[in-house]
Protein backbone atom coordinates (compact mmCIF):
# COMPACT_ATOMS: atom_id res chain seq x y z
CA UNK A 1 70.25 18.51 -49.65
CA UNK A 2 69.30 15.44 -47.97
CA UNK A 3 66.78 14.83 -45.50
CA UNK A 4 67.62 14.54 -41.98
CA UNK A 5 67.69 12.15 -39.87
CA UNK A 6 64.41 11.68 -37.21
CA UNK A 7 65.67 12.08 -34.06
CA UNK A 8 63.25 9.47 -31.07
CA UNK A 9 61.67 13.00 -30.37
CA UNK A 10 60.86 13.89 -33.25
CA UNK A 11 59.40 10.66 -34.36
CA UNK A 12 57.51 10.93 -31.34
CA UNK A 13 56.53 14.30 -32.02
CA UNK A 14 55.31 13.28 -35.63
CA UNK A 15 53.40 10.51 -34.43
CA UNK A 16 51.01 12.84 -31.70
CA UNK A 17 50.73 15.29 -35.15
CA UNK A 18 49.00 12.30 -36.62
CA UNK A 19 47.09 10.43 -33.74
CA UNK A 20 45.71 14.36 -33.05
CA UNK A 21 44.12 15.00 -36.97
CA UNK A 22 43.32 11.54 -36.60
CA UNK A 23 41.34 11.13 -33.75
CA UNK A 24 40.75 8.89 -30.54
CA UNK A 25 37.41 7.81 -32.83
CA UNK A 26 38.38 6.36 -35.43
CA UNK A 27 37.44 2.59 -34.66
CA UNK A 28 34.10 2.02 -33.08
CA UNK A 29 33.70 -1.42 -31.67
CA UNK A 30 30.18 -2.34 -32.02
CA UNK A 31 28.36 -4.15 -29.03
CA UNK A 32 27.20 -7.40 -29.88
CA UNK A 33 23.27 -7.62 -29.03
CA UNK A 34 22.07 -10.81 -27.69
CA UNK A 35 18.25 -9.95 -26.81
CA UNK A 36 15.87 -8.55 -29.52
CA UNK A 37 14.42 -5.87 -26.49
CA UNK A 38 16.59 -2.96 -26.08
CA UNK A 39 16.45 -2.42 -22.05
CA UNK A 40 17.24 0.93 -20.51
CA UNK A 41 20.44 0.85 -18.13
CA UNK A 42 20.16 1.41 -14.75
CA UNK A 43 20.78 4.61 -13.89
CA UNK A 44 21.27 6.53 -9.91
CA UNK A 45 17.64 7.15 -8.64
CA UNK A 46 18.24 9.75 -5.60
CA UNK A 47 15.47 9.75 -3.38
CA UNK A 48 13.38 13.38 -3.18
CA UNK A 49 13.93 16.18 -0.93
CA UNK A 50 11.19 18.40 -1.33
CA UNK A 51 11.38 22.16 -0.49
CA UNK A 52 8.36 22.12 1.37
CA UNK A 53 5.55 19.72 2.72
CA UNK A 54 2.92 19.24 0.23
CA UNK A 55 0.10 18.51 3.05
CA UNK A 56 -0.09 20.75 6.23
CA UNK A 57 -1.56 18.13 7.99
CA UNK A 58 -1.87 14.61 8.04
CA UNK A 59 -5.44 13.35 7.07
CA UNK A 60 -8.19 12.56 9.94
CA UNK A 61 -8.22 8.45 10.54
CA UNK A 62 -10.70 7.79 7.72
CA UNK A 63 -12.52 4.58 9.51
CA UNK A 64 -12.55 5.46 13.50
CA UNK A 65 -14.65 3.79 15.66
CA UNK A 66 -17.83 5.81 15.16
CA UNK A 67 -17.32 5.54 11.45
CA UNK A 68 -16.84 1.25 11.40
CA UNK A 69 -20.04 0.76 12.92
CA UNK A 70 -23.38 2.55 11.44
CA UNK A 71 -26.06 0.77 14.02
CA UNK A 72 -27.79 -2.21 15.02
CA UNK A 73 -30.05 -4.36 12.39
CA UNK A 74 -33.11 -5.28 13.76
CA UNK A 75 -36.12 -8.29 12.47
CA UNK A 76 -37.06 -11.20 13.47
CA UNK A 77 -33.90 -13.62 12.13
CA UNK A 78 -31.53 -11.41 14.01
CA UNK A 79 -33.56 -11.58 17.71
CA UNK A 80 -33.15 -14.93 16.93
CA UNK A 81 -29.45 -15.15 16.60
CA UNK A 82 -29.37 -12.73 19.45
CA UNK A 83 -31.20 -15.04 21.80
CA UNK A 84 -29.70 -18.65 20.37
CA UNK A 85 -25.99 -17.83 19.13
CA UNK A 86 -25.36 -14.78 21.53
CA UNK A 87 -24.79 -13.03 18.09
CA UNK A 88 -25.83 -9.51 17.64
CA UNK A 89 -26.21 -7.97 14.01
CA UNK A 90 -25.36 -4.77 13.30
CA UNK A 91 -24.69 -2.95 9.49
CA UNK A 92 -21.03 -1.45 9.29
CA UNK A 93 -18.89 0.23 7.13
CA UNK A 94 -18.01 -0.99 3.55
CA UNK A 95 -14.59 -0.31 4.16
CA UNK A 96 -14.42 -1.74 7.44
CA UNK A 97 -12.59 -5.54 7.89
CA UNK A 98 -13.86 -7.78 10.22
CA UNK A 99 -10.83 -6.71 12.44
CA UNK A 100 -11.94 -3.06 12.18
CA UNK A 101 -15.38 -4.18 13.47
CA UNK A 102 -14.10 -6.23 16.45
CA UNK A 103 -11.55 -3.44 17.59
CA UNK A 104 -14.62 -0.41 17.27
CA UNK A 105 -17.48 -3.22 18.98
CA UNK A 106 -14.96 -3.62 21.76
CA UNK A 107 -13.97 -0.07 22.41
CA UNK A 108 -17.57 1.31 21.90
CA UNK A 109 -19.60 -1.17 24.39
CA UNK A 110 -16.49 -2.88 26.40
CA UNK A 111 -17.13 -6.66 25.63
CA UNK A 112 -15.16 -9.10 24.53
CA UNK A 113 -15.96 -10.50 20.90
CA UNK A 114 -15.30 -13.70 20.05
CA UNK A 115 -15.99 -13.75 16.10
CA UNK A 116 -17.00 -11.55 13.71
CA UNK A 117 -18.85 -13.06 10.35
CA UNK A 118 -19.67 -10.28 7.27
CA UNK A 119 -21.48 -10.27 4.29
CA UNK A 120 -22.69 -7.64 2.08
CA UNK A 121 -26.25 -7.49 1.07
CA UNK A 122 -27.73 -6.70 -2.42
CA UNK A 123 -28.73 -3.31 -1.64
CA UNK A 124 -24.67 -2.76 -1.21
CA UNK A 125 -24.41 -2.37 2.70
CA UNK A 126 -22.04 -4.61 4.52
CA UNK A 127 -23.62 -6.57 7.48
CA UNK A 128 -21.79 -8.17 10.44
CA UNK A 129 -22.68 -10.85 13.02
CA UNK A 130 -20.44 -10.11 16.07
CA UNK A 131 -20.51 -13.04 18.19
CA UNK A 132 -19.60 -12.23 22.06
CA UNK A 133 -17.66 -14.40 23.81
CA UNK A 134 -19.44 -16.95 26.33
CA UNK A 135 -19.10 -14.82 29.76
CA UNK A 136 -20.80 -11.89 28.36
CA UNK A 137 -24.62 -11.29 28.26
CA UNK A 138 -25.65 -10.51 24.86
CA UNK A 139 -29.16 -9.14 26.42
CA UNK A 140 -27.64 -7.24 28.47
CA UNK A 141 -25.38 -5.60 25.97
CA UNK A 142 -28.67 -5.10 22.75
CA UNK A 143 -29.85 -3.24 26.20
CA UNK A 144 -27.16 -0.68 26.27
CA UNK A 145 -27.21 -0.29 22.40
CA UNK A 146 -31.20 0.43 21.93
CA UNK A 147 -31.29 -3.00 20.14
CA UNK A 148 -34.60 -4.13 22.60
């Protein structure tokens, strides 16, 4: 007997039979690497929603104004600059920037301050001249503090 002949459909049919015990793999284009560093796609980064709060409460202000400034440095060199340079000197906070300073001197005694100069000494504290501006008394104000 002779062998039929393939109908389209069953050509068709024959075909799938081989592309199915053949495989979709069966050539693997490789990509072609430019760059000796292999570097890590980037990939969806959703931001977190935790459960439930890891702190209870938010943390105390850790430099207020009673923390910024320590007290008043007293000698001779600084009654000078208090009487010439209407500059008082006082030892602050390590922490605290010469912003910190003016915001704490001016809530603390109610004077304006013109300029703040800081240094830190050997024995590790952090000094600062606090100049007050022109109108104020400087007397007047190392009066208030305990300074004279």
């Amino acid at each position: 007997m002779a062998p039929k002949a393939k109908t389209p459909a069953t050509q068709k049919a024959v075909a799938a039979k081989k592309a199915v015990a053949k495989g979709i793999n069966g050539k693997k284009v490789l990509k072609v690497r430019t760059s000796a560093t292999f570097r890590l796609p980037k990939t969806l980064r959703l931001p977190r929603q935790p459960k439930y709060q890891r702190k209870s409460i938010a943390h105390a202000p850790r430099l207020d104004q009673y923390k910024v400034i320590i007290g008043p440095h007293s000698n001779e060199t600084t009654m000078k600059k208090l009487e010439e340079s209407n500059t008082i000197v006082f030892i602050v906070d390590i922490k605290a920037n010469k912003r910190h300073i003016k915001d704490a001197f001016k809530s603390l005694y109610n004077v304006d301050v013109a300029k703040v100069t800081t240094l830190i000494t050997p024995t590790g504290t952090k000094k600062a001249y606090i100049r007050l501006a022109s109108e104020s008394d400087v007397l007047d104000v190392a009066n208030r503090v305990g300074f004279i």
